[in-house]
Protein backbone atom coordinates (compact mmCIF):
# COMPACT_ATOMS: atom_id res chain seq x y z
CA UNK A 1 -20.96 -32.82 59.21
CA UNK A 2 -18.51 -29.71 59.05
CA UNK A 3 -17.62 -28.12 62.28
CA UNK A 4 -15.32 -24.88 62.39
CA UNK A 5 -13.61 -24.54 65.74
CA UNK A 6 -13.54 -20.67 65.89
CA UNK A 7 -12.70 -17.83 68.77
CA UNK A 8 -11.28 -14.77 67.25
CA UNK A 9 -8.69 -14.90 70.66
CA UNK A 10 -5.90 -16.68 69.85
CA UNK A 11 -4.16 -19.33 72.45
CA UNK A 12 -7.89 -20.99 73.53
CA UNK A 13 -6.86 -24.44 72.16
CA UNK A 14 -8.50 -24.20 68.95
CA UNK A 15 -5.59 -25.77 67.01
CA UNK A 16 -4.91 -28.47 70.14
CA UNK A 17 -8.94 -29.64 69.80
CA UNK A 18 -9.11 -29.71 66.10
CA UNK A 19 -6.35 -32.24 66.30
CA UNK A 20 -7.18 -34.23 69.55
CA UNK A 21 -11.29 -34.04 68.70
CA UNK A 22 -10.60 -35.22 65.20
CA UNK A 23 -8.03 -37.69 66.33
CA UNK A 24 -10.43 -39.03 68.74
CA UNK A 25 -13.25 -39.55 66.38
CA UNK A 26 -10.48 -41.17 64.03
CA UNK A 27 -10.14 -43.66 66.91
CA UNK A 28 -14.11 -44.53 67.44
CA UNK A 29 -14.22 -45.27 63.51
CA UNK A 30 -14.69 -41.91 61.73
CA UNK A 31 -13.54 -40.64 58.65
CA UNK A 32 -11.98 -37.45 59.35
CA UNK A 33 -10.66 -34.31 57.32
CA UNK A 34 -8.95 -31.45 58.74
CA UNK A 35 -8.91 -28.34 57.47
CA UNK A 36 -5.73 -26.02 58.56
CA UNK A 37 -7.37 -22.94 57.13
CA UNK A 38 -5.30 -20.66 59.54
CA UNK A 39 -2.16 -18.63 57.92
CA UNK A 40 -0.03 -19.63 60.83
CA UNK A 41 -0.29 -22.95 60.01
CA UNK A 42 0.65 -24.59 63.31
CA UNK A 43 -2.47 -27.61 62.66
CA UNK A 44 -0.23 -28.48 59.89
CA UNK A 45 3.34 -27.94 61.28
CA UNK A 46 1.77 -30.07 64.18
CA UNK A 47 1.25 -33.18 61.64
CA UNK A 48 3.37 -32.73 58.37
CA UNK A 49 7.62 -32.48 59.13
CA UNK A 50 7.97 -30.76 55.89
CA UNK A 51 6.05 -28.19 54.05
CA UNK A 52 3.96 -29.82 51.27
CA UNK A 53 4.21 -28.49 48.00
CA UNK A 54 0.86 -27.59 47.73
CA UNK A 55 -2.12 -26.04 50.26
CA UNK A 56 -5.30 -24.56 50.69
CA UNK A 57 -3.42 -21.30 49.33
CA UNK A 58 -2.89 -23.04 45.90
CA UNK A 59 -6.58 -23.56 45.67
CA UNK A 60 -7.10 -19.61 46.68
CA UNK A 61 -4.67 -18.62 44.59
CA UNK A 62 -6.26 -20.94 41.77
CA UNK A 63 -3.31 -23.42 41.12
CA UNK A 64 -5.34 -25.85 41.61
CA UNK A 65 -9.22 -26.58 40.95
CA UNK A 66 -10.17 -28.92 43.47
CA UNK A 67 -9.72 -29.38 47.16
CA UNK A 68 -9.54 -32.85 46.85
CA UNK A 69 -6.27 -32.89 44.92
CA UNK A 70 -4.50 -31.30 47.95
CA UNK A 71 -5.50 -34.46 50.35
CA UNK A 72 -2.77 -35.67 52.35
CA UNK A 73 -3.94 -38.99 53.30
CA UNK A 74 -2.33 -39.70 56.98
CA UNK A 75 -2.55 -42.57 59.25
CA UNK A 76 -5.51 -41.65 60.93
CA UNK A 77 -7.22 -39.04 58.73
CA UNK A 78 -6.85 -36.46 56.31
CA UNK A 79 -5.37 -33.18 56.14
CA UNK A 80 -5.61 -29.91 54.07
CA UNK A 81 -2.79 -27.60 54.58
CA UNK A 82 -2.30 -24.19 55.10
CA UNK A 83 0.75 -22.17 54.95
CA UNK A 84 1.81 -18.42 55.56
CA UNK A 85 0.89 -17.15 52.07
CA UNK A 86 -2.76 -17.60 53.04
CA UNK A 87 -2.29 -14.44 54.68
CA UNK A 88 -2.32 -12.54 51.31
CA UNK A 89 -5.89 -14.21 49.96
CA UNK A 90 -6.89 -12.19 53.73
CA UNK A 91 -5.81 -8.96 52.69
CA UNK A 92 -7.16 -9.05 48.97
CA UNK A 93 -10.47 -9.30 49.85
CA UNK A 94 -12.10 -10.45 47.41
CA UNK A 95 -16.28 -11.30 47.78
CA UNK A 96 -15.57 -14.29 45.99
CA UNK A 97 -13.35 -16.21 47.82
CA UNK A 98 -16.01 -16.49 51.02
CA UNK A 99 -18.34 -18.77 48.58
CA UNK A 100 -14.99 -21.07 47.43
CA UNK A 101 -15.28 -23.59 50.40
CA UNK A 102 -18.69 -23.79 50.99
CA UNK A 103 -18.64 -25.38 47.21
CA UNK A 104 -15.48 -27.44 47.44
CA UNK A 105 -16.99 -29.06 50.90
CA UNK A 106 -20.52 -29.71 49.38
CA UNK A 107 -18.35 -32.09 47.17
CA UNK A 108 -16.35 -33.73 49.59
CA UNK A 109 -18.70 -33.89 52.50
CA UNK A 110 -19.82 -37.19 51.33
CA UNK A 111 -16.22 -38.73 51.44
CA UNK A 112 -16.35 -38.48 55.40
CA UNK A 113 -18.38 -38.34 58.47
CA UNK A 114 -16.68 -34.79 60.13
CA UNK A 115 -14.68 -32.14 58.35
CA UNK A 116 -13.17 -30.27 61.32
CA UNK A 117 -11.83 -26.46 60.37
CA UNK A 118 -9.13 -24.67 62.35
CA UNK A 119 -9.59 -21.23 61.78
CA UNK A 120 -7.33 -18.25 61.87
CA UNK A 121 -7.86 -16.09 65.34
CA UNK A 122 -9.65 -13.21 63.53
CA UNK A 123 -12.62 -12.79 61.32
CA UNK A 124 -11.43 -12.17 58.24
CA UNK A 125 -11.72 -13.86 54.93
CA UNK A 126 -11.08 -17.50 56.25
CA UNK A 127 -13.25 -17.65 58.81
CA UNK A 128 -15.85 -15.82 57.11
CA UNK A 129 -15.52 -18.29 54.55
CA UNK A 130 -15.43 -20.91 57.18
CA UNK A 131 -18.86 -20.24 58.58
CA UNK A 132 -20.71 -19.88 55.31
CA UNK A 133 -19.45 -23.55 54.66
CA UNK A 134 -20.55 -24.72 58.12
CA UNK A 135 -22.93 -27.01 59.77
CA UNK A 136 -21.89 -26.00 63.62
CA UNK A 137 -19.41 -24.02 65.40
CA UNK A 138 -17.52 -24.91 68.19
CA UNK A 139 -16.25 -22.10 70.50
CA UNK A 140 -12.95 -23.42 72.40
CA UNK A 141 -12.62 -20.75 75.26
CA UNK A 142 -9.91 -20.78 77.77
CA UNK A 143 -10.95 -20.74 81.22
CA UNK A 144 -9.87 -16.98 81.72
CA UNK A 145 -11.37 -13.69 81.57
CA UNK A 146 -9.75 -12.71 78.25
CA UNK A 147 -10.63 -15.35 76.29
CA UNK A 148 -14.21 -14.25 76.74
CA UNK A 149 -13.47 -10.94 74.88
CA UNK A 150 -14.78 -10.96 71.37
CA UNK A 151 -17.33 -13.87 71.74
CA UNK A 152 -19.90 -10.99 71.50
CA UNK A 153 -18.62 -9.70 68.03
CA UNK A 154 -18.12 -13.53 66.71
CA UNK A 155 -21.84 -13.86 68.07
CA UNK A 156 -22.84 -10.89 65.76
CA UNK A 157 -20.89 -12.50 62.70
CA UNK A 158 -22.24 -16.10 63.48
CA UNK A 159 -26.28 -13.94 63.44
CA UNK A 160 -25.29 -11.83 60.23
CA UNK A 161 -23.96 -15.06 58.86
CA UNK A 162 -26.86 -17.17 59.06
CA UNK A 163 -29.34 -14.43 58.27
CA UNK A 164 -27.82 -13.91 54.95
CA UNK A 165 -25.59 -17.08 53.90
CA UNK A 166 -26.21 -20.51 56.21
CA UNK A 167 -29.70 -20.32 57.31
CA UNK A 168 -28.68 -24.07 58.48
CA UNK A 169 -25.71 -22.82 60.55
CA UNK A 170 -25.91 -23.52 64.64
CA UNK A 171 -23.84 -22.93 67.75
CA UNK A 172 -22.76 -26.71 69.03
CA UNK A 173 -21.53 -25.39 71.86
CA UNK A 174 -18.56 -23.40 73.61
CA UNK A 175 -15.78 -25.81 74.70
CA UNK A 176 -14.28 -24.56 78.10
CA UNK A 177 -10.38 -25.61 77.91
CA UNK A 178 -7.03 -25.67 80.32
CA UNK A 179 -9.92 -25.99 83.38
CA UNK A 180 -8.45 -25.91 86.53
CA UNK A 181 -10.79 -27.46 88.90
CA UNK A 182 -9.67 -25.66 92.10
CA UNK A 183 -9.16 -21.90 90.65
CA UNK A 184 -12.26 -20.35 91.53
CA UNK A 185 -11.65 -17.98 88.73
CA UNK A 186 -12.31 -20.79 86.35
CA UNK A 187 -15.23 -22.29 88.03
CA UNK A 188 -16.68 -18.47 87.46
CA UNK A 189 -15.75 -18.47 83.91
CA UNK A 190 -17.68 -21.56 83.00
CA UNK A 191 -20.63 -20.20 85.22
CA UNK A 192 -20.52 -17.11 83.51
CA UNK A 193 -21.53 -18.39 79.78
CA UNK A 194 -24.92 -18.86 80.01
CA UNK A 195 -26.20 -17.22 76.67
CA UNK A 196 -24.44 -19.67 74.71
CA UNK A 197 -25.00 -23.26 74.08
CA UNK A 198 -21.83 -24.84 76.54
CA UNK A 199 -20.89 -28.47 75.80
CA UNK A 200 -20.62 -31.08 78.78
CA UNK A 201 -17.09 -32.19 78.21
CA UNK A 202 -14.39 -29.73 80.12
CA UNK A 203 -11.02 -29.97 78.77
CA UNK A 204 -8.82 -29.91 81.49
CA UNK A 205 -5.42 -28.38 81.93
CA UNK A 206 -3.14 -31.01 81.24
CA UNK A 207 0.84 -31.58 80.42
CA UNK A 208 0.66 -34.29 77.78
CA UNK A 209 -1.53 -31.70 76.05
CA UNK A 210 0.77 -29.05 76.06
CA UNK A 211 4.00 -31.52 75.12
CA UNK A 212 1.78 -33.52 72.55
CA UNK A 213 2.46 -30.63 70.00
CA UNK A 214 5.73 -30.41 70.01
CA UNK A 215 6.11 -34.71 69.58
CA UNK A 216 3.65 -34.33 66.56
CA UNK A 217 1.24 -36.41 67.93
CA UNK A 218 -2.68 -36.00 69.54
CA UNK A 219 -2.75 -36.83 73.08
CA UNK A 220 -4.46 -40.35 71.84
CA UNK A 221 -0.70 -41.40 70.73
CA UNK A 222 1.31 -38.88 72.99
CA UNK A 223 -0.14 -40.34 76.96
CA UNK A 224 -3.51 -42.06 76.13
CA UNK A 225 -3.77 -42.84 79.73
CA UNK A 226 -3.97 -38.90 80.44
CA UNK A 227 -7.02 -36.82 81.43
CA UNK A 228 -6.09 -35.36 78.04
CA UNK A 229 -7.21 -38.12 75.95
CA UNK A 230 -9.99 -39.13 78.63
CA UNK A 231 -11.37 -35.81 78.00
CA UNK A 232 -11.37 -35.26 73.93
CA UNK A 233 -12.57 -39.07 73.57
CA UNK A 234 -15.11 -37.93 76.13
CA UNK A 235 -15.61 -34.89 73.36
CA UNK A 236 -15.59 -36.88 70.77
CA UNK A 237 -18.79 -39.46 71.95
CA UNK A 238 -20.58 -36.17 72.65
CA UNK A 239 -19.99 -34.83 69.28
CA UNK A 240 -21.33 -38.03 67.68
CA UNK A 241 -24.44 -38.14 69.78
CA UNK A 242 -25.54 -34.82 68.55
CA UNK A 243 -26.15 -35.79 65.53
């Protein structure tokens, strides 16, 4: 199953619930690979100390002809890097490069149960490419106002998308994160989304998940005791039952 975790507002948790969802399915017996396909790069600055030599750009920028011979096998699953020269395959533009990953994943979707894609806050080439390659989308939105912007034009991408490309393609759900329980404004948020599938797990505002990042570790190694890790293993088991 690939998944692209996707909200063209940046600072939603996107990168933070690629790592701790895929983490978390690592931990219930999954084979995971993520895919940093964002030219910031901070899903792979998160889990690699140094710059690899190699990334998705390579592939883009046809250095290599396979995604599976930039694999970095970690402890608890795989990774495909990204790195800041992805931003040029963005601004070139070219119709090909949407159909490249949609191909390269039909070939290694067999090799594991989720592929989990952090995508770049925008929707340019990536994430374009990112949706035709899909099976779901997960929409990590941030319990304030301004994270709603934009849903509707990612909405009109996700409709044009599977219209033309991924007849297949589906909504899992939007994934409400940072939730404060007793801000009203939040409570109104999460009310407020009901035109969009919404999943049942809440991620709630938590420390350890803000500090996890900068110890390069999900919150399953960081604090598992925290409401963190309660709440993307919770994430996790509801992921796997929608199958």
């Amino acid at each position: 199953m690939i998944i692209s975790l996707i909200n063209q507002k940046g600072g939603v948790g996107k990168t933070t619930s690629c790592l701790n969802l895929g983490a978390s399915l690592a931990a219930l017996g999954k084979r995971i690979l993520l895919i940093d396909l964002d030219p910031q790069y901070n899903l792979t600055s998160i889990l690699l100390k140094e710059e690899p030599e190699q990334s998705i750009y390579s592939f883009y920028n046809k250095e290599v002809d396979s995604l599976s011979k930039i694999i970095n096998e970690l402890d608890k699953f795989d990774l495909i890097t990204s790195d800041i020269r992805l931003a040029g395959i963005e601004r070139r533009n070219d119709i090909n490069n949407y159909f490249l990953l949609r191909e390269e994943l039909k070939k290694l979707n067999e090799n594991y149960d989720y592929i989990l894609i952090d995508c770049p806050p925008s929707l340019g080439v990536m994430t374009m490419s990112a949706l035709i390659a899909s099976n779901f989308l997960i929409i990590p939105v941030k319990t304030e106002f301004l994270s709603l912007k934009g849903i509707e034009q990612l909405i009109e991408t996700f409709t044009e998308i599977r219209k033309i490309h991924n007849p297949t393609l589906a909504i899992m759900g939007v994934l409400f994160t940072m939730f404060e329980k007793r801000r009203n404004l939040d409570r109104e948020i999460v009310k407020s989304i009901d035109y969009l599938p919404v999943l049942n797990t809440i991620i709630r505002k938590n420390v350890d998940v803000a500090e996890s990042p900068g110890a390069f570790q999900p919150i399953s190694d960081y604090n598992p005791n925290s409401v963190g890790a309660e709440d993307y293993l919770n994430l996790a088991k509801e992921i796997m039952n929608h199958e």
